[in-house]
Protein backbone atom coordinates (compact mmCIF):
# COMPACT_ATOMS: atom_id res chain seq x y z
CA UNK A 1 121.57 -32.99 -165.66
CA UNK A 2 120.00 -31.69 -162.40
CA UNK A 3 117.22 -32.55 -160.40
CA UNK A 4 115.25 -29.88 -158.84
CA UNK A 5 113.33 -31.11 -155.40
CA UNK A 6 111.34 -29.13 -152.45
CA UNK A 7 111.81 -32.29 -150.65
CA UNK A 8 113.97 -31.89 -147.65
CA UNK A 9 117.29 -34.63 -147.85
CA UNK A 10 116.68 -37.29 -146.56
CA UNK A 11 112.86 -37.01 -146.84
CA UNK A 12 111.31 -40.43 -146.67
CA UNK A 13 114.34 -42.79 -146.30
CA UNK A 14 113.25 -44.64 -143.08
CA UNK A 15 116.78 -46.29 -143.80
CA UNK A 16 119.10 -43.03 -143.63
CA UNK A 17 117.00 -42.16 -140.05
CA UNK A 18 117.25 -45.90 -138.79
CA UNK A 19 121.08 -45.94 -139.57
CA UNK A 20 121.52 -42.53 -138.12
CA UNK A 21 119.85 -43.52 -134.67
CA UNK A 22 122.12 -46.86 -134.63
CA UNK A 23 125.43 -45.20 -135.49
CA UNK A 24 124.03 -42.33 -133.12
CA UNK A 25 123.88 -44.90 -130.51
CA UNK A 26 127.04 -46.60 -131.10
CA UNK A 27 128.59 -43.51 -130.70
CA UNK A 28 127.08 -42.58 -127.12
CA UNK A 29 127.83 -46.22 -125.54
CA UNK A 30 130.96 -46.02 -126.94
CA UNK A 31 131.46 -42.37 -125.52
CA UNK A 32 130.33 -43.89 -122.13
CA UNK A 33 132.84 -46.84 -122.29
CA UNK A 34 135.65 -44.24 -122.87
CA UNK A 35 134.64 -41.97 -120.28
CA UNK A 36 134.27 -45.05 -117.66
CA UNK A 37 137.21 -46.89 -118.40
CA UNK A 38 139.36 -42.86 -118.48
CA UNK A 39 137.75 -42.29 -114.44
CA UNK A 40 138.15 -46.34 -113.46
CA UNK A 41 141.98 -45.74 -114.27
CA UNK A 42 143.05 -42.91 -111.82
CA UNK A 43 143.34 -43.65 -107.68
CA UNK A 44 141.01 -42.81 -105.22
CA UNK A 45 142.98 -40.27 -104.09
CA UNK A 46 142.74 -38.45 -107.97
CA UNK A 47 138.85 -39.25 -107.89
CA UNK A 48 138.94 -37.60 -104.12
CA UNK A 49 140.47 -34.23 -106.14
CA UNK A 50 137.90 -33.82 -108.67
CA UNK A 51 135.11 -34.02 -105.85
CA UNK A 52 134.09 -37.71 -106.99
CA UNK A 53 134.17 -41.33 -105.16
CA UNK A 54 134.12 -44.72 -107.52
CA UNK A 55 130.66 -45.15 -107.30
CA UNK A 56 129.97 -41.97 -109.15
CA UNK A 57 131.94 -43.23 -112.29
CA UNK A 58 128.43 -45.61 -113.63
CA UNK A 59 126.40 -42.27 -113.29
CA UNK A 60 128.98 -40.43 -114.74
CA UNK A 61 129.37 -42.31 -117.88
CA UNK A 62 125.54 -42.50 -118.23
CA UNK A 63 125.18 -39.06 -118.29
CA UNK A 64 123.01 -39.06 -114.95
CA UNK A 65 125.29 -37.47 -112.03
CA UNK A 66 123.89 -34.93 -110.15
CA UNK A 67 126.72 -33.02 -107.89
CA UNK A 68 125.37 -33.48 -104.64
């Protein structure tokens, strides 16, 4: 048997949104800690060839670097 619904999914389940926005979450710091730990790994010389320095990696991961 079906049920027929003009509800959107999802509608009302402060539960499905809450554990979206953590697993949402989890998936950006863990995006971050990739991407830091990827640029912490190559030489100076590597970051020099791609335009960045070391202290560009912490913006980098958080998504705030502005080419300067």
């Amino acid at each position: 048997m079906a049920i027929i619904t003009n509800r959107p999914l999802g509608a009302g389940f402060g539960a499905t949104r809450l554990l979206a926005e953590v697993f949402g979450r989890i998936a950006a710091w863990n995006d971050a800690r990739v991407t830091r730990k990827s640029l912490s790994a190559l030489t100076d010389r590597e970051l020099e060839d791609l335009g960045l320095v070391r202290g560009d990696i912490d913006d980098i991961a958080r998504g705030t670097y502005q080419r300067g």
